[in-house]
C-alpha atoms as a PDB file:
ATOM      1  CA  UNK A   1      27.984 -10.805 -22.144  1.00  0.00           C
ATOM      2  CA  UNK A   2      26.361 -14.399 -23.365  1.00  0.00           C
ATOM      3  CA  UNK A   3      26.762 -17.227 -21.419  1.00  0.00           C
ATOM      4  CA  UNK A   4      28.951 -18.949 -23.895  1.00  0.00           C
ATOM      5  CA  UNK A   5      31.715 -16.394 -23.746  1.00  0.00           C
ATOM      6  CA  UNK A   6      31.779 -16.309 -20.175  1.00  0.00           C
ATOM      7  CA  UNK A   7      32.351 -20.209 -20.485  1.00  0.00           C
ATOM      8  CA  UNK A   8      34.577 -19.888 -23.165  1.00  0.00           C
ATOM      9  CA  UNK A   9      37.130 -17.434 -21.677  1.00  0.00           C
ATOM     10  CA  UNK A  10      37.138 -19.252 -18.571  1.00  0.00           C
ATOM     11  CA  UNK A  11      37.916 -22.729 -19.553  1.00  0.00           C
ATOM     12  CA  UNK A  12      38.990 -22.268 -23.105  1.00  0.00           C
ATOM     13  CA  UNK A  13      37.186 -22.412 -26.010  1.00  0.00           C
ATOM     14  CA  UNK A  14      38.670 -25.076 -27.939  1.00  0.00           C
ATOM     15  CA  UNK A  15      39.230 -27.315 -24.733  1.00  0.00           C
ATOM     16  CA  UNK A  16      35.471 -27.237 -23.868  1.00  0.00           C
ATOM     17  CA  UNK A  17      33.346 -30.028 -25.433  1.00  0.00           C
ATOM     18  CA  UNK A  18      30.699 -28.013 -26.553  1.00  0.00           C
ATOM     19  CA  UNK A  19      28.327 -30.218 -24.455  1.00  0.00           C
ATOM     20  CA  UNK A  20      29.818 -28.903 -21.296  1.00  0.00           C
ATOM     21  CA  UNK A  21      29.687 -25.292 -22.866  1.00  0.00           C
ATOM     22  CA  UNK A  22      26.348 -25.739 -23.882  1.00  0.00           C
ATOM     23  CA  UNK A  23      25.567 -26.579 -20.119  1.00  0.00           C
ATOM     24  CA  UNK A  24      27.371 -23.710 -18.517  1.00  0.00           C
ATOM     25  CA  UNK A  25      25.523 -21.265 -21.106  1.00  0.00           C
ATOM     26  CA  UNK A  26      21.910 -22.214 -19.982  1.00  0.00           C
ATOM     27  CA  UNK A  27      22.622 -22.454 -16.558  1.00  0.00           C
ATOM     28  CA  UNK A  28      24.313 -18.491 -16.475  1.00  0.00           C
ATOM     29  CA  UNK A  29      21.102 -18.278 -18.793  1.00  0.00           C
ATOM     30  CA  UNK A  30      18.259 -19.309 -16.369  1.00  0.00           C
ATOM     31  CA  UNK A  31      20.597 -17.096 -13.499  1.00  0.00           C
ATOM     32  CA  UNK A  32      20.523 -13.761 -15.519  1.00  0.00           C
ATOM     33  CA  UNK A  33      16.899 -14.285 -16.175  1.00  0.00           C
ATOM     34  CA  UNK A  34      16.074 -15.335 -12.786  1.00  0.00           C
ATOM     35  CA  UNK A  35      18.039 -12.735 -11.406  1.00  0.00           C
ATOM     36  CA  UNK A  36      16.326  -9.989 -13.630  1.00  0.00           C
ATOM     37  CA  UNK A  37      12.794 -11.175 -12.955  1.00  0.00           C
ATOM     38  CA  UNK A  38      12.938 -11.291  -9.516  1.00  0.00           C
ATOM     39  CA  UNK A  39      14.356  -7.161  -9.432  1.00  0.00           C
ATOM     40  CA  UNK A  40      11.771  -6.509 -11.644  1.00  0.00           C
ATOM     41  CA  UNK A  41       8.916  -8.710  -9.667  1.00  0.00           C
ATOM     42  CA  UNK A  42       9.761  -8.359  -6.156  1.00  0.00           C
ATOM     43  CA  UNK A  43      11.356  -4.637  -6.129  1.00  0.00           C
ATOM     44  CA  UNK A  44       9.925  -1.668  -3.721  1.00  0.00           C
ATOM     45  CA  UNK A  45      11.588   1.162  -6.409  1.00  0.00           C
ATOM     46  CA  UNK A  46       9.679   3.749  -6.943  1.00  0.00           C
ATOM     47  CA  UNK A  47       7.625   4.039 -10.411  1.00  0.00           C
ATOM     48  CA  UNK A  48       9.443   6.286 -12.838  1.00  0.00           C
ATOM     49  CA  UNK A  49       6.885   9.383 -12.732  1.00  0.00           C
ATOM     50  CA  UNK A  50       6.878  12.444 -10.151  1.00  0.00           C
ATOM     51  CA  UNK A  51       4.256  14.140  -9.455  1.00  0.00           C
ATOM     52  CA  UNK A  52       3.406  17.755  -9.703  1.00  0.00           C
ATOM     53  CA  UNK A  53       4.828  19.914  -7.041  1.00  0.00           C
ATOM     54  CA  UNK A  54       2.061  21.995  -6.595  1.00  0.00           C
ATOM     55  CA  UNK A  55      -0.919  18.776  -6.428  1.00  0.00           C
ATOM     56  CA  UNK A  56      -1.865  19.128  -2.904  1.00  0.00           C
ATOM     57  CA  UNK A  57      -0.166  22.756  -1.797  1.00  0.00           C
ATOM     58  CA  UNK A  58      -1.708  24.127   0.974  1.00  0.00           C
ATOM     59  CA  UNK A  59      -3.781  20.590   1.518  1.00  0.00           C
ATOM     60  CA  UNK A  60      -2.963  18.452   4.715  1.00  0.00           C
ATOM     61  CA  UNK A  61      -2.894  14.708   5.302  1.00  0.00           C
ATOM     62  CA  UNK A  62      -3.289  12.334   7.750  1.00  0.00           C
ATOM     63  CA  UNK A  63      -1.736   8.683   6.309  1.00  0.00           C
ATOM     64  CA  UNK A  64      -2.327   6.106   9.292  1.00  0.00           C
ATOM     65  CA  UNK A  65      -0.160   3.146   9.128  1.00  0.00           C
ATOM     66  CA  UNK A  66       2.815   5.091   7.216  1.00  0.00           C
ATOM     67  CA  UNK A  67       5.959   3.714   8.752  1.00  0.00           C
ATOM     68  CA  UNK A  68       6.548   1.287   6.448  1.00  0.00           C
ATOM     69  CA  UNK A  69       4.937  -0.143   3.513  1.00  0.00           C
ATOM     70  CA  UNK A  70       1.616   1.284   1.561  1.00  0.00           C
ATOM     71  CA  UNK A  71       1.475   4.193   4.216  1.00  0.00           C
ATOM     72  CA  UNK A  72       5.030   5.516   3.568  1.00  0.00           C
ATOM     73  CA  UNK A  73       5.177   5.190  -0.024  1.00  0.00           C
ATOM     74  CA  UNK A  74       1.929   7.471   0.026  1.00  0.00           C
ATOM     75  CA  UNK A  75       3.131  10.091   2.300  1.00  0.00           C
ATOM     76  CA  UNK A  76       6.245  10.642   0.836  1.00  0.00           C
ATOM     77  CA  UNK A  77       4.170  10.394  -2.918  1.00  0.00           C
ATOM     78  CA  UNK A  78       1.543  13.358  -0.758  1.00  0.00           C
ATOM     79  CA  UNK A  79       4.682  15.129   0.206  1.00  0.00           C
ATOM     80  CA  UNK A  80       6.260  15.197  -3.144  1.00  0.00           C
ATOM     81  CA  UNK A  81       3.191  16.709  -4.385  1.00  0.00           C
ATOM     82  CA  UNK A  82       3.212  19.525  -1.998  1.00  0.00           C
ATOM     83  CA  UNK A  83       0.846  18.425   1.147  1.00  0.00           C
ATOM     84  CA  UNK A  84       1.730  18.488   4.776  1.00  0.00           C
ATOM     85  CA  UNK A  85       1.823  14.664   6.111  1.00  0.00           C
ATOM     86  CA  UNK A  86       1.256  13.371   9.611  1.00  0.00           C
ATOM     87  CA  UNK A  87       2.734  10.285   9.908  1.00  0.00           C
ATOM     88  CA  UNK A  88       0.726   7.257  11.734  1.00  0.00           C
ATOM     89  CA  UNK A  89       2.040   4.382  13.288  1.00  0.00           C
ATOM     90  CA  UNK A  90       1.744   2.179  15.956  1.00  0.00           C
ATOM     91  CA  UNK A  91       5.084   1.192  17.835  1.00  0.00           C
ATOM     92  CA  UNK A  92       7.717   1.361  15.364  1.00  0.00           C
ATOM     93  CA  UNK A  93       9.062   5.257  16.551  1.00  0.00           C
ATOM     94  CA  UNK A  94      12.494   4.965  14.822  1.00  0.00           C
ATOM     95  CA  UNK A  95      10.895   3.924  11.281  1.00  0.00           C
ATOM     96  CA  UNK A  96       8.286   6.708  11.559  1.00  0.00           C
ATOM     97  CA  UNK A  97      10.931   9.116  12.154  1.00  0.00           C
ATOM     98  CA  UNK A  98      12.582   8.182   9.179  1.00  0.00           C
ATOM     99  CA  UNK A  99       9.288   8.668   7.234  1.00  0.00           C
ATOM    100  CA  UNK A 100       9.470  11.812   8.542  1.00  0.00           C
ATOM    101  CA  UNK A 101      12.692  12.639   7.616  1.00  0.00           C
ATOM    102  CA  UNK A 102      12.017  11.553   3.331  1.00  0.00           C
ATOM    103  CA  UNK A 103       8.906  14.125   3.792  1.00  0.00           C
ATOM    104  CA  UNK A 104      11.004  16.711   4.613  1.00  0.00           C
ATOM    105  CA  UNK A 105      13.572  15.761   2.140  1.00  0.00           C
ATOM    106  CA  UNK A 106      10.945  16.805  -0.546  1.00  0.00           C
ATOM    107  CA  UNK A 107       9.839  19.970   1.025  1.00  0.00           C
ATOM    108  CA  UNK A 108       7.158  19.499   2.911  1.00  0.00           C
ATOM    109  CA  UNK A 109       6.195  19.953   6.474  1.00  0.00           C
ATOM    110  CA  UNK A 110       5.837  16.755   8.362  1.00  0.00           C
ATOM    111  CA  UNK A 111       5.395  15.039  11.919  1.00  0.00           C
ATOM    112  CA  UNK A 112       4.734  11.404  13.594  1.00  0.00           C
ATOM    113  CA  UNK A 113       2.390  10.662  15.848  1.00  0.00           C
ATOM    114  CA  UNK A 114       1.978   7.402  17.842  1.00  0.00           C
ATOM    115  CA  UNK A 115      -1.687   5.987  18.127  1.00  0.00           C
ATOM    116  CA  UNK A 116      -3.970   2.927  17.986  1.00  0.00           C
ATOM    117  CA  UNK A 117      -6.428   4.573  15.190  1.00  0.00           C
ATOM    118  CA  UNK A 118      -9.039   1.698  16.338  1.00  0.00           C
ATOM    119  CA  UNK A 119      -9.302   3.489  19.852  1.00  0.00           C
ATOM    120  CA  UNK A 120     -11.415   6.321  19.072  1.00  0.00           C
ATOM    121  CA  UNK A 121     -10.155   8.909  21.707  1.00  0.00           C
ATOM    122  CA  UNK A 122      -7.069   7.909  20.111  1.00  0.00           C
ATOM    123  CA  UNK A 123      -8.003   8.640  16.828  1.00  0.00           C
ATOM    124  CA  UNK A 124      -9.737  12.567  18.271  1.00  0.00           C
ATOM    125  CA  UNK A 125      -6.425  12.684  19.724  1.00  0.00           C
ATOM    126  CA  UNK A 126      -4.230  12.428  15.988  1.00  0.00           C
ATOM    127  CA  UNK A 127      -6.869  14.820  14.484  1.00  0.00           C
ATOM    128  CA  UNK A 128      -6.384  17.250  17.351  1.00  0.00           C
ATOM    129  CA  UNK A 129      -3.236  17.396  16.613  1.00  0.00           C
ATOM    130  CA  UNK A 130      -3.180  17.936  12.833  1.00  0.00           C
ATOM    131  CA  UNK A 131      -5.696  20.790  13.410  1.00  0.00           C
ATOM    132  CA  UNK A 132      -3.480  22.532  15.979  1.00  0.00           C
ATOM    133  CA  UNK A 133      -0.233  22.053  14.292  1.00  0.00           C
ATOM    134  CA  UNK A 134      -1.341  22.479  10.244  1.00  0.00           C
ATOM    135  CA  UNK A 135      -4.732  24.530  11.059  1.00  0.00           C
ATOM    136  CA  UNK A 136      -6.975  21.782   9.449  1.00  0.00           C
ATOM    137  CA  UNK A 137      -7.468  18.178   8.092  1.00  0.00           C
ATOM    138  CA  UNK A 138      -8.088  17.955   4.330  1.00  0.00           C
ATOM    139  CA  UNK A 139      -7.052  14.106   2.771  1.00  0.00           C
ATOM    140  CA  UNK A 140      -7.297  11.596   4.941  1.00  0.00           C
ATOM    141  CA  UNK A 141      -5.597   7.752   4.013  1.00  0.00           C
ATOM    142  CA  UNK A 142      -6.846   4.787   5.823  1.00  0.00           C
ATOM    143  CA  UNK A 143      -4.279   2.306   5.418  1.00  0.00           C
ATOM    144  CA  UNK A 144      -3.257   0.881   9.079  1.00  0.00           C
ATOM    145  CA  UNK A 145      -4.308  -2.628   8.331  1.00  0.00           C
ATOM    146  CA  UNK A 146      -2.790  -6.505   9.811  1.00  0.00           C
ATOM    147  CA  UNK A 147      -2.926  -9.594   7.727  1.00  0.00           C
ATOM    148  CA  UNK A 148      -3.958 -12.476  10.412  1.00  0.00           C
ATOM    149  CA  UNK A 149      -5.608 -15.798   9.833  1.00  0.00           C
ATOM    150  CA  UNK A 150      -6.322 -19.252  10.680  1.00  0.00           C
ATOM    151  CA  UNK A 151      -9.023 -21.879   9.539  1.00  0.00           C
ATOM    152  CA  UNK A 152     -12.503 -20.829  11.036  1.00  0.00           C
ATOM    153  CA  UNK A 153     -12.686 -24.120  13.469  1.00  0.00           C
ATOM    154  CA  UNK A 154      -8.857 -22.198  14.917  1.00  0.00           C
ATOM    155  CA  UNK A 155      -9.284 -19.119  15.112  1.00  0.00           C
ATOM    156  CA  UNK A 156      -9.358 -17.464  18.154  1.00  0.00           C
ATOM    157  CA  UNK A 157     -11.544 -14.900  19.166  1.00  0.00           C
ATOM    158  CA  UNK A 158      -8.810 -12.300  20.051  1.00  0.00           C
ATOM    159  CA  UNK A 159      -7.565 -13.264  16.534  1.00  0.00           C
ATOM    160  CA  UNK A 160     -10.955 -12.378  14.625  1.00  0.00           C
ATOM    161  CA  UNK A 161     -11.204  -8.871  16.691  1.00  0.00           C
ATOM    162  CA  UNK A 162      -7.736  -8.040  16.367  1.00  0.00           C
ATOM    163  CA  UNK A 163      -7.752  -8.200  12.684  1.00  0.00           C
ATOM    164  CA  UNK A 164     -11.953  -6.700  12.494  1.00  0.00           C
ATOM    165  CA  UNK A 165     -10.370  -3.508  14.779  1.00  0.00           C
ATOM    166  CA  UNK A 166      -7.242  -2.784  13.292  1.00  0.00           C
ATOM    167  CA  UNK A 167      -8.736  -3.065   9.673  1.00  0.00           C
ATOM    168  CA  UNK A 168     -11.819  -1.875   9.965  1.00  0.00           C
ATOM    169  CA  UNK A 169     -12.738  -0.068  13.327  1.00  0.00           C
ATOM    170  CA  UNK A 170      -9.697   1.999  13.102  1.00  0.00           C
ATOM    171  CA  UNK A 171     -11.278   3.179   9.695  1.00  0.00           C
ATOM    172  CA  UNK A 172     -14.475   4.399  11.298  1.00  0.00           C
ATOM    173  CA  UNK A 173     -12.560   5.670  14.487  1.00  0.00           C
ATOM    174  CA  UNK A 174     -10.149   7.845  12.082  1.00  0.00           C
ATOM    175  CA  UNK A 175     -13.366   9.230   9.652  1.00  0.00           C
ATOM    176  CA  UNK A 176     -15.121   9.722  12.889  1.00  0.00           C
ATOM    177  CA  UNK A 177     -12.098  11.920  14.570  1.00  0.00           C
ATOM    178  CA  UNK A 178     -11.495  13.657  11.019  1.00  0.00           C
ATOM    179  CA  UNK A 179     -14.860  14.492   9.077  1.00  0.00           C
ATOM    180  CA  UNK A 180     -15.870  17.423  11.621  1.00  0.00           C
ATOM    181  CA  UNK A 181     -12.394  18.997  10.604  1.00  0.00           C
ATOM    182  CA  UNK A 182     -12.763  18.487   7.258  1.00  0.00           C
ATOM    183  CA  UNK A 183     -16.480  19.466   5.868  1.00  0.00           C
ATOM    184  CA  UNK A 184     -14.656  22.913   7.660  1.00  0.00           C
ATOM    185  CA  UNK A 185     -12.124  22.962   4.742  1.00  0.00           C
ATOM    186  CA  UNK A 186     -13.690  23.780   0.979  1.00  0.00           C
ATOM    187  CA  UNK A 187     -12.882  20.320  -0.195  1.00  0.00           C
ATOM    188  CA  UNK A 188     -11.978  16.904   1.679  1.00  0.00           C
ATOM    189  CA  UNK A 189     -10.748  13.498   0.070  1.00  0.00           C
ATOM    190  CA  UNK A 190     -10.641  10.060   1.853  1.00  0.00           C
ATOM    191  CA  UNK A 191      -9.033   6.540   0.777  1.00  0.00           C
ATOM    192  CA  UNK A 192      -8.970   3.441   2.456  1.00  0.00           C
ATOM    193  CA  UNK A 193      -6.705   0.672   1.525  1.00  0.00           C
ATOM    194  CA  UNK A 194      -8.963  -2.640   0.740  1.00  0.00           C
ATOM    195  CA  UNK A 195      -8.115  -5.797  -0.825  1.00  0.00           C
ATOM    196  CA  UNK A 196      -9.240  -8.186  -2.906  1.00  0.00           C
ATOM    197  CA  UNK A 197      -9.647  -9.923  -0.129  1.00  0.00           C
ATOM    198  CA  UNK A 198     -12.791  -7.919   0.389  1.00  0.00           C
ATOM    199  CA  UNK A 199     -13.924  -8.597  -3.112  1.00  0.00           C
ATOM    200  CA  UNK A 200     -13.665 -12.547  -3.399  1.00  0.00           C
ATOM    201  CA  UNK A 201     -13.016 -14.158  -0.151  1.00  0.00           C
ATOM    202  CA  UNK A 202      -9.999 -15.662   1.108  1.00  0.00           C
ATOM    203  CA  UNK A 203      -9.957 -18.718   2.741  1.00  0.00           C
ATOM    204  CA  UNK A 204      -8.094 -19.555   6.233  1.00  0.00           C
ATOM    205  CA  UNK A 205      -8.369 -15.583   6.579  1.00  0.00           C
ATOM    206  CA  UNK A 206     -11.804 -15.280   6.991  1.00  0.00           C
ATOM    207  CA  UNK A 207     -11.207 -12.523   9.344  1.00  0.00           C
ATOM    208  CA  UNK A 208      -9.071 -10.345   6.944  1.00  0.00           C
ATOM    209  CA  UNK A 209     -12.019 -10.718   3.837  1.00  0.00           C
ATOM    210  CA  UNK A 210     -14.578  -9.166   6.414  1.00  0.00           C
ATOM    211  CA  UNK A 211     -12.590  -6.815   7.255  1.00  0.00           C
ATOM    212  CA  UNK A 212     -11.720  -6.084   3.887  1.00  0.00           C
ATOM    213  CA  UNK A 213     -15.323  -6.003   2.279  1.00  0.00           C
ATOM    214  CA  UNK A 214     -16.930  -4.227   5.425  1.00  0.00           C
ATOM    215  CA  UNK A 215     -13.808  -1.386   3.825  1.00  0.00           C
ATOM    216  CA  UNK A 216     -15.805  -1.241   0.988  1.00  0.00           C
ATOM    217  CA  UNK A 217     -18.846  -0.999   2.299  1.00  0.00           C
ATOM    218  CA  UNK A 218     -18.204   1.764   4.745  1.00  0.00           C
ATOM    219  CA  UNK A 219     -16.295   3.272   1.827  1.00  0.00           C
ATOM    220  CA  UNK A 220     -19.701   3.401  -0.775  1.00  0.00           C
ATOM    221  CA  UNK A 221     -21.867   4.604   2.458  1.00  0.00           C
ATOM    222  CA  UNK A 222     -19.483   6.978   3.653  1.00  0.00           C
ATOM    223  CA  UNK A 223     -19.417   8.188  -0.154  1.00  0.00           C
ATOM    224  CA  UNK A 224     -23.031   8.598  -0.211  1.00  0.00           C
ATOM    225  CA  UNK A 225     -23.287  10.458   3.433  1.00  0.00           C
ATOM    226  CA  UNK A 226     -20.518  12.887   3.023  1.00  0.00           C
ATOM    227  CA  UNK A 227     -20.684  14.570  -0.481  1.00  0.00           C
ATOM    228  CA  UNK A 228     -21.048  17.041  -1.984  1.00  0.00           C
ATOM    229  CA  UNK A 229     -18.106  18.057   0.193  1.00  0.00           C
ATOM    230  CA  UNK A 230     -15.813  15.342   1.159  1.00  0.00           C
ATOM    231  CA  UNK A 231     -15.096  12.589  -2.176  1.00  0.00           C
ATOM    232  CA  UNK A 232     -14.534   9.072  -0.304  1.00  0.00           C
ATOM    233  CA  UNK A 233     -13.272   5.840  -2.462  1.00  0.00           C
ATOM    234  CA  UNK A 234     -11.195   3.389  -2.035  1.00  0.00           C
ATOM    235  CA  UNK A 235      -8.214   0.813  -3.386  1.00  0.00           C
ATOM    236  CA  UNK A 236      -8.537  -2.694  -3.382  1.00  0.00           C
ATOM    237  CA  UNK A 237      -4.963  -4.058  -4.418  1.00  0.00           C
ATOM    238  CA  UNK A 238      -3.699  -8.045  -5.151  1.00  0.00           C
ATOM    239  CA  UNK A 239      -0.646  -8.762  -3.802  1.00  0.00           C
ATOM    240  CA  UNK A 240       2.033  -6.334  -2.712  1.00  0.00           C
ATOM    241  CA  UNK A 241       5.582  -6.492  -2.150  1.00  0.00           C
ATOM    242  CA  UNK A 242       5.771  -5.253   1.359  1.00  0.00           C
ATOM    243  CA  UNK A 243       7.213  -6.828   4.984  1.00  0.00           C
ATOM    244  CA  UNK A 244       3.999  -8.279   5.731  1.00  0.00           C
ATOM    245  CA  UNK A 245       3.787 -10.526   2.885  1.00  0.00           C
ATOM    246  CA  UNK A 246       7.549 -11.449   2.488  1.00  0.00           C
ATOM    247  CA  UNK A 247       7.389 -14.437   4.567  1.00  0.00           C
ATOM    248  CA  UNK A 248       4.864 -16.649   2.399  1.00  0.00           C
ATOM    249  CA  UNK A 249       7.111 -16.233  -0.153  1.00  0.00           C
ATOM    250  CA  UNK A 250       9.605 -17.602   1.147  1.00  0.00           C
ATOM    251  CA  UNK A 251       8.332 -20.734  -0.530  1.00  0.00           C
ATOM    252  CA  UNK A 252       9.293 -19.668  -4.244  1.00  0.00           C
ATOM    253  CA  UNK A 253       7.316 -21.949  -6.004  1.00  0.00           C
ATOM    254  CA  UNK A 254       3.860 -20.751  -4.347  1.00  0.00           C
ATOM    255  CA  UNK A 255       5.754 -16.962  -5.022  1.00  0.00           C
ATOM    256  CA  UNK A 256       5.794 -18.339  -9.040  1.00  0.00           C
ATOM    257  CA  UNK A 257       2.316 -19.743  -8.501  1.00  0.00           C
ATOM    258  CA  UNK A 258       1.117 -16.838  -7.662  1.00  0.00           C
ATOM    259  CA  UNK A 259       2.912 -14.599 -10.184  1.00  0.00           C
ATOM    260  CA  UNK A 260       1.705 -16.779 -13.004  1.00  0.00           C
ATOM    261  CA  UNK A 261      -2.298 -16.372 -11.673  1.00  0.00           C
ATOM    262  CA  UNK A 262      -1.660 -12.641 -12.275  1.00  0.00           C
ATOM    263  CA  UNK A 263      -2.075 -11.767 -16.404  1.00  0.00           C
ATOM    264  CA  UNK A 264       0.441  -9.134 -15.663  1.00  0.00           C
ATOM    265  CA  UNK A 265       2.487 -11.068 -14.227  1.00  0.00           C
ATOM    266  CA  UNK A 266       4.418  -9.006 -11.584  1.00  0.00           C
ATOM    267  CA  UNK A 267       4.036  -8.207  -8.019  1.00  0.00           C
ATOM    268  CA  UNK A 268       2.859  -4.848  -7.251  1.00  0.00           C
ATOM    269  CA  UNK A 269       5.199  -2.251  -5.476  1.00  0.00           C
ATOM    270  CA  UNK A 270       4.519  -0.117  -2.398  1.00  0.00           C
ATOM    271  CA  UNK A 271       4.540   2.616  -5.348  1.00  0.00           C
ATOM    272  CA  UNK A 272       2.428   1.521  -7.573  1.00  0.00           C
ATOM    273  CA  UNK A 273      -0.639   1.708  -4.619  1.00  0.00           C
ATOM    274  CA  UNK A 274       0.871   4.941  -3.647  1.00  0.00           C
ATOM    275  CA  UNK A 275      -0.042   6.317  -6.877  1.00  0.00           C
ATOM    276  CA  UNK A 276      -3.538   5.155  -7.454  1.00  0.00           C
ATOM    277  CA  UNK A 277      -3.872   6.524  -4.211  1.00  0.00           C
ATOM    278  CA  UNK A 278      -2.573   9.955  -4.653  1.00  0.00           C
ATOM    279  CA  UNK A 279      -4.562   9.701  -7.813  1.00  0.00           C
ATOM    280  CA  UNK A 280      -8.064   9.224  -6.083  1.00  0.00           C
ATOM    281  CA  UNK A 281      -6.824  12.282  -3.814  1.00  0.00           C
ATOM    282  CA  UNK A 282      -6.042  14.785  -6.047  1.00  0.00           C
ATOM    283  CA  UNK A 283      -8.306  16.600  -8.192  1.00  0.00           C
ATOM    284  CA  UNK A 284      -7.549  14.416 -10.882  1.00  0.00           C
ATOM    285  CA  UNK A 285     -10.514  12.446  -9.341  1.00  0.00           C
ATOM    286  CA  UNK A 286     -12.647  14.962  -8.537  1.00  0.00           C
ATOM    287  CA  UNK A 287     -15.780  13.675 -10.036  1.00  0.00           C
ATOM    288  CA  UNK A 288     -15.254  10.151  -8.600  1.00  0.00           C
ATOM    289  CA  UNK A 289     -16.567   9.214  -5.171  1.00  0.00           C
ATOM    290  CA  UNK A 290     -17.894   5.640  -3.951  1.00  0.00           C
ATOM    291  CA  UNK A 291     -14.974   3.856  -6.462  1.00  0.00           C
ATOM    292  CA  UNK A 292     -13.281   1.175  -5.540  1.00  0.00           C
ATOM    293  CA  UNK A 293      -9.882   1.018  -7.252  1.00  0.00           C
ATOM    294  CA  UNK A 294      -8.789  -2.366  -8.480  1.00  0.00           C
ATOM    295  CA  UNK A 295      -4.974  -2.471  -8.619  1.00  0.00           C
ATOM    296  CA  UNK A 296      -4.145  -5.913  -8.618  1.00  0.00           C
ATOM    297  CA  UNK A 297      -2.740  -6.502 -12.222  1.00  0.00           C
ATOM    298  CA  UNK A 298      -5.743  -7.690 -13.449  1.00  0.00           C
ATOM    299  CA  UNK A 299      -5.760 -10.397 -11.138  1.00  0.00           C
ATOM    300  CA  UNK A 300      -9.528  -9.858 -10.175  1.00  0.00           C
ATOM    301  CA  UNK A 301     -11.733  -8.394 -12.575  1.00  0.00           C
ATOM    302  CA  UNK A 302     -14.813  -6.454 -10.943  1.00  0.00           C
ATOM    303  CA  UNK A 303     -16.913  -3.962 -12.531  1.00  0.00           C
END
């Protein structure tokens, strides 16, 4: 219904200098259309594709950070596709559980487990685990990640090795704990979760862009080290529409500022880096190892 027969049936048409109509219409206008951008731009639906149930059957996966964000939208897109998925997280029991629970909801088999994945006993401790409960370790997502800064001449050195261990030890605590388990399985596939961060700086989170780009570093050596066998790449996404980020955009006209810098101009969804990584997973991507995935809406262009 058009904003000029909303006005119009509630005031009277013929009563209604059309100046005042005119008024009301573009200002129900601008609401629909604000209203409708801001579903389609800030929204964590899922993307209107499944995937095939029988993708990873008979494959198991570890996803670390998966009790919210990035991590769950991949293990339930992993479980949807047929894998077993151990569920990673931190502290947050009651959301892990309920990761849990939309695994199961799609048929697969599926557990939490509790564990700082930059402690490396830790990490042989979430591997043991998977091996004893699902006989083996075959995909392996590296996505527990924080998003921490301050300007260099503030930052505190608990800050900077907060962020450096969470981001990027955890990654080489988790391949450490995993690879043994997995060159014993006939294939193995790894993803970590980046940024473009990594690729082009960030300033005031100097910590976070190390992090970041030592991902993809570890991601092209690890590539190198561990074929034929075990394919390792990695996505580097823009912004995402996840808990972490909500607060900055609080401020909606940095939110539109930062909408506008990306050419297509949306926010990513937990979804749409769920896919790319299922996609760099599956055997899909079988000939692709030492890739770094830009999903960012063409936000940064690297070749």
């Amino acid at each position: 219904m058009s904003g000029r027969i909303i006005a119009s049936r509630l005031f009277g048409y013929r009563e209604v200098h059309r100046t005042i109509v005119g008024l009301i219409e573009l200002i129900l206008i601008r609401a629909i259309r604000e209203i409708r951008g801001k579903i389609s731009i800030m929204s964590e639906n899922v993307v209107g594709v499944e995937l095939p149930k029988g993708l990873f059957e008979g494959k198991t996966a570890i996803v670390t950070g998966a009790s919210r964000g990035v991590g769950r939208a991949t293990a339930i897109r992993l479980a949807e596709g047929g894998a077993n998925v151990v569920v990673n997280y931190l502290t947050n029991n009651s959301r892990a559980l309920e990761t849990v629970r939309l695994c199961q909801e799609r048929g697969a088999q599926s557990f939490s487990i509790n564990g700082d994945t930059s402690d490396f006993l830790q990490a042989k401790r979430i591997a043991a685990k998977t091996v004893e409960e699902f006989g083996g370790i075959d995909l392996l997502v590296l996505n527990a990640g924080i998003w921490e800064g301050a300007p260099i001449e503030e930052m505190s050195e608990e800050t900077w090795n907060r962020v450096l261990n969470t981001n990027l030890k955890s990654a080489w605590a988790m391949s450490k704990a995993c690879v043994p388990a997995m060159k014993k399985r006939e294939s193995g596939a790894i993803v970590l979760v980046s940024s473009t961060a990594g690729q082009r700086g960030e300033a005031n989170y100097s910590n976070y862009a190390a992090s970041k780009g030592g991902q993809i570093s570890f991601t092209k050596a690890l590539a190198s080290e561990l074929c034929p066998k075990i394919r390792v790449n990695c996505v580097a996404p823009g912004w995402i529409e996840t808990a972490m980020v909500r607060p900055v955009f609080e401020d909606k006209d940095y939110e539109q500022s930062v909408i506008n810098s990306i050419p297509l101009k949306r926010i990513a969804t937990t979804d749409d880096i769920a896919l790319s990584i299922c996609f760099l997973l599956s055997p899909w991507a079988r000939h692709i190892t030492g890739e770094i995935l830009n999903v960012n809406g063409g936000a940064v262009l690297c070749g």
